[in-house]
PDB file of N, CA and C in Angstrom:
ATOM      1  N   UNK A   1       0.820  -1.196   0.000  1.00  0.00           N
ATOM      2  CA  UNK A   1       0.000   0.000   0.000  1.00  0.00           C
ATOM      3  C   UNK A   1       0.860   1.255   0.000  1.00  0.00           C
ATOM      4  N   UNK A   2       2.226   1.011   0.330  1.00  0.00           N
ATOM      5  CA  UNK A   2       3.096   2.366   0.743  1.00  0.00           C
ATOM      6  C   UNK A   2       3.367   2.740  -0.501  1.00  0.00           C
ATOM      7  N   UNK A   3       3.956   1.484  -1.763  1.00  0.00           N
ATOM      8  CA  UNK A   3       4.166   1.903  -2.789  1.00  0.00           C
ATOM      9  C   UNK A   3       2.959   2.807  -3.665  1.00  0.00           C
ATOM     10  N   UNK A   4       2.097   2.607  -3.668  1.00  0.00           N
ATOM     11  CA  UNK A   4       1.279   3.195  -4.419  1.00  0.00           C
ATOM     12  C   UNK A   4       0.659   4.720  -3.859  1.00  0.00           C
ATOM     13  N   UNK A   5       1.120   5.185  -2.816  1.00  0.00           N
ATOM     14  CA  UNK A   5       1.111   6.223  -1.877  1.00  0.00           C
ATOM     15  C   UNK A   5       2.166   7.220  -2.477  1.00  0.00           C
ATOM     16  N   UNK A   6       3.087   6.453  -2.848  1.00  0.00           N
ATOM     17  CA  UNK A   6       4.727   7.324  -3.054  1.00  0.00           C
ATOM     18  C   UNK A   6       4.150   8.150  -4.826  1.00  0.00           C
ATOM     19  N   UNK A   7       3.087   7.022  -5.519  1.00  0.00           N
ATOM     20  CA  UNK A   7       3.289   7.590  -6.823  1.00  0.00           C
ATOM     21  C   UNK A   7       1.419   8.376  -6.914  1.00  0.00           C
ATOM     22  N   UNK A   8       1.265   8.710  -5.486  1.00  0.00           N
ATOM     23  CA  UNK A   8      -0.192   8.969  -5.926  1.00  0.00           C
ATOM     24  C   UNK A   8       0.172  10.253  -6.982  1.00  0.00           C
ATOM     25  N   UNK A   9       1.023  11.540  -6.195  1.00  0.00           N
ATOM     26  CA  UNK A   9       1.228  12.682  -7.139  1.00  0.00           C
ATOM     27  C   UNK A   9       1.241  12.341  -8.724  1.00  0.00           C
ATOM     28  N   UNK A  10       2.042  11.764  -8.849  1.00  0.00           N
ATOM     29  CA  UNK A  10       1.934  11.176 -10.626  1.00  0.00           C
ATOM     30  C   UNK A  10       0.538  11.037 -10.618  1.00  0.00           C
ATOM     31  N   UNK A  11       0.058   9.966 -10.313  1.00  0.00           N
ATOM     32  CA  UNK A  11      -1.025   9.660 -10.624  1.00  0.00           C
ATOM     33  C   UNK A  11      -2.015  10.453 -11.009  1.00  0.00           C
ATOM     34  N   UNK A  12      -2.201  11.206  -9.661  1.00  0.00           N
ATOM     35  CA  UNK A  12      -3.641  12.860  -9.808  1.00  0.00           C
ATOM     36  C   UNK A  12      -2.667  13.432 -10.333  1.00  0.00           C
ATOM     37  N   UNK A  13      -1.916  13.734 -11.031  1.00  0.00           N
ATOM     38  CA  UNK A  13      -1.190  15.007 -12.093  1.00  0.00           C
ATOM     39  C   UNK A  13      -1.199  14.533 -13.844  1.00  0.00           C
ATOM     40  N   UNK A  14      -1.038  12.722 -13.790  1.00  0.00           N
ATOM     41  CA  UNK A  14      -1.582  12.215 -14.951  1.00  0.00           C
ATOM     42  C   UNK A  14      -3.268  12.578 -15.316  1.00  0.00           C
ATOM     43  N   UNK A  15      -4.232  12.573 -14.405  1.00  0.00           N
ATOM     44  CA  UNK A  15      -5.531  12.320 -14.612  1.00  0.00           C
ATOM     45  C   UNK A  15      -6.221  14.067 -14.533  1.00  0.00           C
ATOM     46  N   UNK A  16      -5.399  14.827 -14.158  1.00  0.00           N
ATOM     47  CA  UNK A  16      -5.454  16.310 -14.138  1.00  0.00           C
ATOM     48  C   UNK A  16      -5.022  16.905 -15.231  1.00  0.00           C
ATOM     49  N   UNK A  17      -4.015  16.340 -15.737  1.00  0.00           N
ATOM     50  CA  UNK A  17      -3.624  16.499 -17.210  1.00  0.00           C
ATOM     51  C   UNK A  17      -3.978  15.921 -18.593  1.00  0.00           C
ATOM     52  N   UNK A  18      -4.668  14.736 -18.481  1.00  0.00           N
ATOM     53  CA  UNK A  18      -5.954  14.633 -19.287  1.00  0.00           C
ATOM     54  C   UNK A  18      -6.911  14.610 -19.497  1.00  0.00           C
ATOM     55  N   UNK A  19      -7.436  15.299 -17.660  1.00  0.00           N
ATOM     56  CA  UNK A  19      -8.913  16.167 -18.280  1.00  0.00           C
ATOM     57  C   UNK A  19      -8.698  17.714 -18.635  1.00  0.00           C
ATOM     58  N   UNK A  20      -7.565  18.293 -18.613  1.00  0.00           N
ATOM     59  CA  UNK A  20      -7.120  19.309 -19.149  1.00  0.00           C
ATOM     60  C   UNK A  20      -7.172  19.424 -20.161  1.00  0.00           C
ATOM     61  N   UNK A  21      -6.419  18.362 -21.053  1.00  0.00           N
ATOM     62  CA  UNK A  21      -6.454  18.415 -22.586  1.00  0.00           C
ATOM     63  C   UNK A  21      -8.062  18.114 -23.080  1.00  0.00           C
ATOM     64  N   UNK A  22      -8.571  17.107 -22.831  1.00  0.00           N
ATOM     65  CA  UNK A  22      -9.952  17.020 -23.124  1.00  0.00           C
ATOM     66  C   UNK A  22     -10.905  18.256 -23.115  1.00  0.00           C
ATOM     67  N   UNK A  23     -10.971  18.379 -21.879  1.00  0.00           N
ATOM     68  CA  UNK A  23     -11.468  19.847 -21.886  1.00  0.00           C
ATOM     69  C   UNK A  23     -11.300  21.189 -22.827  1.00  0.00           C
ATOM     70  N   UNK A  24     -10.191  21.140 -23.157  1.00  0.00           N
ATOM     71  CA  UNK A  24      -9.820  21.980 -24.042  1.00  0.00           C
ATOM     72  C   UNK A  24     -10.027  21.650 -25.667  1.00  0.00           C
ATOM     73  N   UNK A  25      -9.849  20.325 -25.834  1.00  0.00           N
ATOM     74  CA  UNK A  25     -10.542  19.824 -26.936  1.00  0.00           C
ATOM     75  C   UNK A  25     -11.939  20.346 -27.129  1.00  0.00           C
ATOM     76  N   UNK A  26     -12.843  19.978 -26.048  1.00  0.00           N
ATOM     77  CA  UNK A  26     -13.998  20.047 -26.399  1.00  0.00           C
ATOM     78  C   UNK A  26     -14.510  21.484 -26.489  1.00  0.00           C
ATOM     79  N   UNK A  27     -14.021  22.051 -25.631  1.00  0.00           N
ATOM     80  CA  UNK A  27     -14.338  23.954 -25.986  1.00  0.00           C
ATOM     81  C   UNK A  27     -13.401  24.086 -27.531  1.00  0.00           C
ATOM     82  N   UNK A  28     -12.737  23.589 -27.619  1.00  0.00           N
ATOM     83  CA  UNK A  28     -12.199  24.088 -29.114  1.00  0.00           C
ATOM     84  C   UNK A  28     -13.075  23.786 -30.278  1.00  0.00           C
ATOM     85  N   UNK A  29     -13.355  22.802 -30.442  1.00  0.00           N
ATOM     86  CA  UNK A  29     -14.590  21.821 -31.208  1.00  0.00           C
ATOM     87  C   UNK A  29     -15.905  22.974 -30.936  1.00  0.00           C
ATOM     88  N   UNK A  30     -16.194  23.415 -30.073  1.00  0.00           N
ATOM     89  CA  UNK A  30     -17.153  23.775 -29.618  1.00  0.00           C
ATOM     90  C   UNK A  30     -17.110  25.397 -29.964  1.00  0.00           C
ATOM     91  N   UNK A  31     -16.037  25.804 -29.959  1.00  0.00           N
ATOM     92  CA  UNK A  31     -15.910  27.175 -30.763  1.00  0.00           C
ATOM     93  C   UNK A  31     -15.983  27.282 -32.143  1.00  0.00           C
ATOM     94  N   UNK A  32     -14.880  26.187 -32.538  1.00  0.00           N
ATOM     95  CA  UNK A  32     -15.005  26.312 -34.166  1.00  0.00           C
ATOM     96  C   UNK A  32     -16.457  26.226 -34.831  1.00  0.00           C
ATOM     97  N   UNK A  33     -16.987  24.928 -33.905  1.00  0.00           N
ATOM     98  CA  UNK A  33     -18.419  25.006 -34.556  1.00  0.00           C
ATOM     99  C   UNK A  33     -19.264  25.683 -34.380  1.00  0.00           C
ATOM    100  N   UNK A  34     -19.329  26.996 -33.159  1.00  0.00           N
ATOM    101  CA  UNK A  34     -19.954  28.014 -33.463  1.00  0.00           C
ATOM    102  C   UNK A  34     -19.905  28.990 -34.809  1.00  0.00           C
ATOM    103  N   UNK A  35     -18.579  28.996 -34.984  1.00  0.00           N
ATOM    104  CA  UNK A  35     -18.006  30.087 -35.996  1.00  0.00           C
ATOM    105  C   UNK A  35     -18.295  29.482 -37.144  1.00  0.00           C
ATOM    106  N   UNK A  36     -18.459  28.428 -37.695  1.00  0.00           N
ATOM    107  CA  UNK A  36     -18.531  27.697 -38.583  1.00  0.00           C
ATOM    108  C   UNK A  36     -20.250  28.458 -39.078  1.00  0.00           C
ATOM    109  N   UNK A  37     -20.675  27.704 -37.444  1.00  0.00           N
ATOM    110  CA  UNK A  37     -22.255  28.002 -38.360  1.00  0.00           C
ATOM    111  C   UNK A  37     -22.541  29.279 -38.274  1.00  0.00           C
ATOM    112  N   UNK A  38     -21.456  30.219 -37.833  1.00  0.00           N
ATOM    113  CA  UNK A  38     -21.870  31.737 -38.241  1.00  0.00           C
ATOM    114  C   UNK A  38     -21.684  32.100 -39.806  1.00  0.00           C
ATOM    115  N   UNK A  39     -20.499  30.996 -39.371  1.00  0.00           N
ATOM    116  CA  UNK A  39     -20.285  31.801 -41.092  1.00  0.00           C
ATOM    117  C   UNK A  39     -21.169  31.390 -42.160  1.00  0.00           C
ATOM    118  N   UNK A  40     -21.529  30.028 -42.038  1.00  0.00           N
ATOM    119  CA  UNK A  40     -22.497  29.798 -42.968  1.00  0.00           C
ATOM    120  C   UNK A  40     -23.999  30.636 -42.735  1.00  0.00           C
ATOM    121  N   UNK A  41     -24.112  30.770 -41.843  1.00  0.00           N
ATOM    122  CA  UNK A  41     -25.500  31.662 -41.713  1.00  0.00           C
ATOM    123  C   UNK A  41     -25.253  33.127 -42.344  1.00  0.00           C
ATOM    124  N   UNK A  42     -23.956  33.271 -42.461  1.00  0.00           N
ATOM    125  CA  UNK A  42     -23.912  35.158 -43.361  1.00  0.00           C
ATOM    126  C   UNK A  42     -23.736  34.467 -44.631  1.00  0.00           C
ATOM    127  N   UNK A  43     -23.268  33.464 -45.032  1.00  0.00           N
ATOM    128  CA  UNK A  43     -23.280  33.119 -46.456  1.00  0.00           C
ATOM    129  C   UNK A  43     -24.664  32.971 -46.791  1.00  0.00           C
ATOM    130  N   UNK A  44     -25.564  31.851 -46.111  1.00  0.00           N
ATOM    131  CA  UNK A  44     -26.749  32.087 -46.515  1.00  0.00           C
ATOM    132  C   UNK A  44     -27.549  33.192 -46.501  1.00  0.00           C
ATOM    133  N   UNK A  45     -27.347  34.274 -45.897  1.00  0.00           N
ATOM    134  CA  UNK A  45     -28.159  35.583 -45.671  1.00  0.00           C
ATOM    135  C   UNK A  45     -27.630  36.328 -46.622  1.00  0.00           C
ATOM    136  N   UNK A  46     -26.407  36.107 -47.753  1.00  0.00           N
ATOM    137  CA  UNK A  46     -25.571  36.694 -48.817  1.00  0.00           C
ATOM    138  C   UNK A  46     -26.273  35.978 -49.801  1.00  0.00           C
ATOM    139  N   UNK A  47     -27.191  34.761 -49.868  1.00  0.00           N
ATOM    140  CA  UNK A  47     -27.767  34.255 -51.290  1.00  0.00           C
ATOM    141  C   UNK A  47     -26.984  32.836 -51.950  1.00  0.00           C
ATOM    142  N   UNK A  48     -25.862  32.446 -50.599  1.00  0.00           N
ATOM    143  CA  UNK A  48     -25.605  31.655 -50.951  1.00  0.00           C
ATOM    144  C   UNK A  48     -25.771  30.313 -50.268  1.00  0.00           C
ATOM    145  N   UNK A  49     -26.194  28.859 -50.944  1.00  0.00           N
ATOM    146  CA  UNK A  49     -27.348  27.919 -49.884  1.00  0.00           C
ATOM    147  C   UNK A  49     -26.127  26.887 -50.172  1.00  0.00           C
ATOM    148  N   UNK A  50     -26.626  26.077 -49.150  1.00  0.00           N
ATOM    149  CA  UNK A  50     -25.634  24.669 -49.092  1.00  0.00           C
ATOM    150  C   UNK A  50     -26.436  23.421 -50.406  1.00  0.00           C
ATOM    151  N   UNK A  51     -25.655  22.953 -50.975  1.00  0.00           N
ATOM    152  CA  UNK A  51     -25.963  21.725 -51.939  1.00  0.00           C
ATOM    153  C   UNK A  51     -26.803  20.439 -50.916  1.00  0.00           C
ATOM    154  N   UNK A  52     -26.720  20.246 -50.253  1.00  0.00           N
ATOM    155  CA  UNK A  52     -27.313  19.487 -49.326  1.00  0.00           C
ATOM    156  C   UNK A  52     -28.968  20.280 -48.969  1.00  0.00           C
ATOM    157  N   UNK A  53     -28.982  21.729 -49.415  1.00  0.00           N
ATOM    158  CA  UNK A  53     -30.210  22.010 -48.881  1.00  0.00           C
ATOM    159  C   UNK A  53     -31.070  21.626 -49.906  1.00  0.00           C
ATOM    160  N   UNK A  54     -31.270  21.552 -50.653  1.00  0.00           N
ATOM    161  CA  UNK A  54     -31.861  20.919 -51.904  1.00  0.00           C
ATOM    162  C   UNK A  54     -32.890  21.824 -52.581  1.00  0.00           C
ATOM    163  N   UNK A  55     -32.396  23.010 -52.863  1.00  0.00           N
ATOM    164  CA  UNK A  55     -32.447  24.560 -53.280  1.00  0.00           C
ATOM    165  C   UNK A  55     -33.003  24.256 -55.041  1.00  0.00           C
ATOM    166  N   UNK A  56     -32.746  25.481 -55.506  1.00  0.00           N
ATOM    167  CA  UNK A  56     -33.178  25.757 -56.818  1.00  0.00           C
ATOM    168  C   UNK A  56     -31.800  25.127 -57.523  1.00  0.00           C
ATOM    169  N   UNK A  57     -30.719  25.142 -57.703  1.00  0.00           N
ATOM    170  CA  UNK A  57     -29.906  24.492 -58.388  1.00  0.00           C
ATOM    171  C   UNK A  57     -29.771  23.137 -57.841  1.00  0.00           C
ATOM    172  N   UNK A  58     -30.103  22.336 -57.003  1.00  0.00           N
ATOM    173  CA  UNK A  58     -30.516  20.821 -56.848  1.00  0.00           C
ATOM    174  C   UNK A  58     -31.527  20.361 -57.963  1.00  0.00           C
ATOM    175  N   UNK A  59     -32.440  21.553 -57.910  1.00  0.00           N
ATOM    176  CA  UNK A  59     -33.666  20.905 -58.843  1.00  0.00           C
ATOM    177  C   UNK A  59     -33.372  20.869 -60.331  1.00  0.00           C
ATOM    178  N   UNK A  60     -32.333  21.506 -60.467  1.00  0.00           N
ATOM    179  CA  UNK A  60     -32.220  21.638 -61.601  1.00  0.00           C
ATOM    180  C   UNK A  60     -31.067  21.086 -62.159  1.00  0.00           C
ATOM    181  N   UNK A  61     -30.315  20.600 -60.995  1.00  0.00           N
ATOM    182  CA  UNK A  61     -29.437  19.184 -61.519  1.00  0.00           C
ATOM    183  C   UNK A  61     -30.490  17.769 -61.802  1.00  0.00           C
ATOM    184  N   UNK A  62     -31.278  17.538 -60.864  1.00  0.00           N
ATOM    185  CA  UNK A  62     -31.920  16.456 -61.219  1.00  0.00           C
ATOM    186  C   UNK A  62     -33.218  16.416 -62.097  1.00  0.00           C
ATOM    187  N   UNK A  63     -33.272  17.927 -62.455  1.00  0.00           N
ATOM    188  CA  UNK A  63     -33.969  18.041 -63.818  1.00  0.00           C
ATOM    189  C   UNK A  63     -33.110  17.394 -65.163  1.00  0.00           C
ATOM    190  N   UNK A  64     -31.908  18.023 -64.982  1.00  0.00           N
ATOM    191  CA  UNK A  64     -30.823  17.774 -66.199  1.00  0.00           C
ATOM    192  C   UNK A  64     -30.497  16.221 -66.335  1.00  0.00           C
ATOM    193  N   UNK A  65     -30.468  15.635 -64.997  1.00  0.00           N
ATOM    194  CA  UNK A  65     -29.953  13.850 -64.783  1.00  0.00           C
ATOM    195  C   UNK A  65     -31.441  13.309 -65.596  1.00  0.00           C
ATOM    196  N   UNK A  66     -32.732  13.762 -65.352  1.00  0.00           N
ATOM    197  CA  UNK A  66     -33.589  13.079 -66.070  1.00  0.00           C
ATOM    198  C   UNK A  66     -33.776  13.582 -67.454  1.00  0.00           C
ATOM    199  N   UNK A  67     -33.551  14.557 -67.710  1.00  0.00           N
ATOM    200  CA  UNK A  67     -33.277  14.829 -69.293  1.00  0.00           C
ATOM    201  C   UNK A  67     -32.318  14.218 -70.141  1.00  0.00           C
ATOM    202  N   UNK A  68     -31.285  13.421 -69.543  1.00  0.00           N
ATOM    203  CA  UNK A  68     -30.000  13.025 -70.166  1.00  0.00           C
ATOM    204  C   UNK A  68     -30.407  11.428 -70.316  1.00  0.00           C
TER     205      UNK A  68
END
């Protein structure tokens, strides 16, 4: 039991130091993807839409795929 006493410091300084990094991961992730969907929200408010939204030039690709 003594041995594992001697290395507790390591121990809580290992497990303090990777909820540090985690943490910081996840606010990072968590910023970018704010900014992300800002930016796409001024692009869309500029006239410009995501291909996934399935807009006026979607329809008119799969107008063209059934014309061909």
């Amino acid at each position: 039991m003594m041995a594992a006493i001697d290395h507790l410091p390591f121990i809580v300084g290992s497990y303090a130091a990777a909820f540090v990094v985690i943490a910081a991961l996840v606010a990072w992730v968590t910023i970018d993807f704010r900014a992300q969907r800002r930016a796409l929200a001024d692009l869309e408010m500029h006239g410009l839409t995501r291909r996934s939204a399935g807009g006026p030039a979607q329809r008119s690709i799969e107008g063209a795929k059934e014309k061909a």
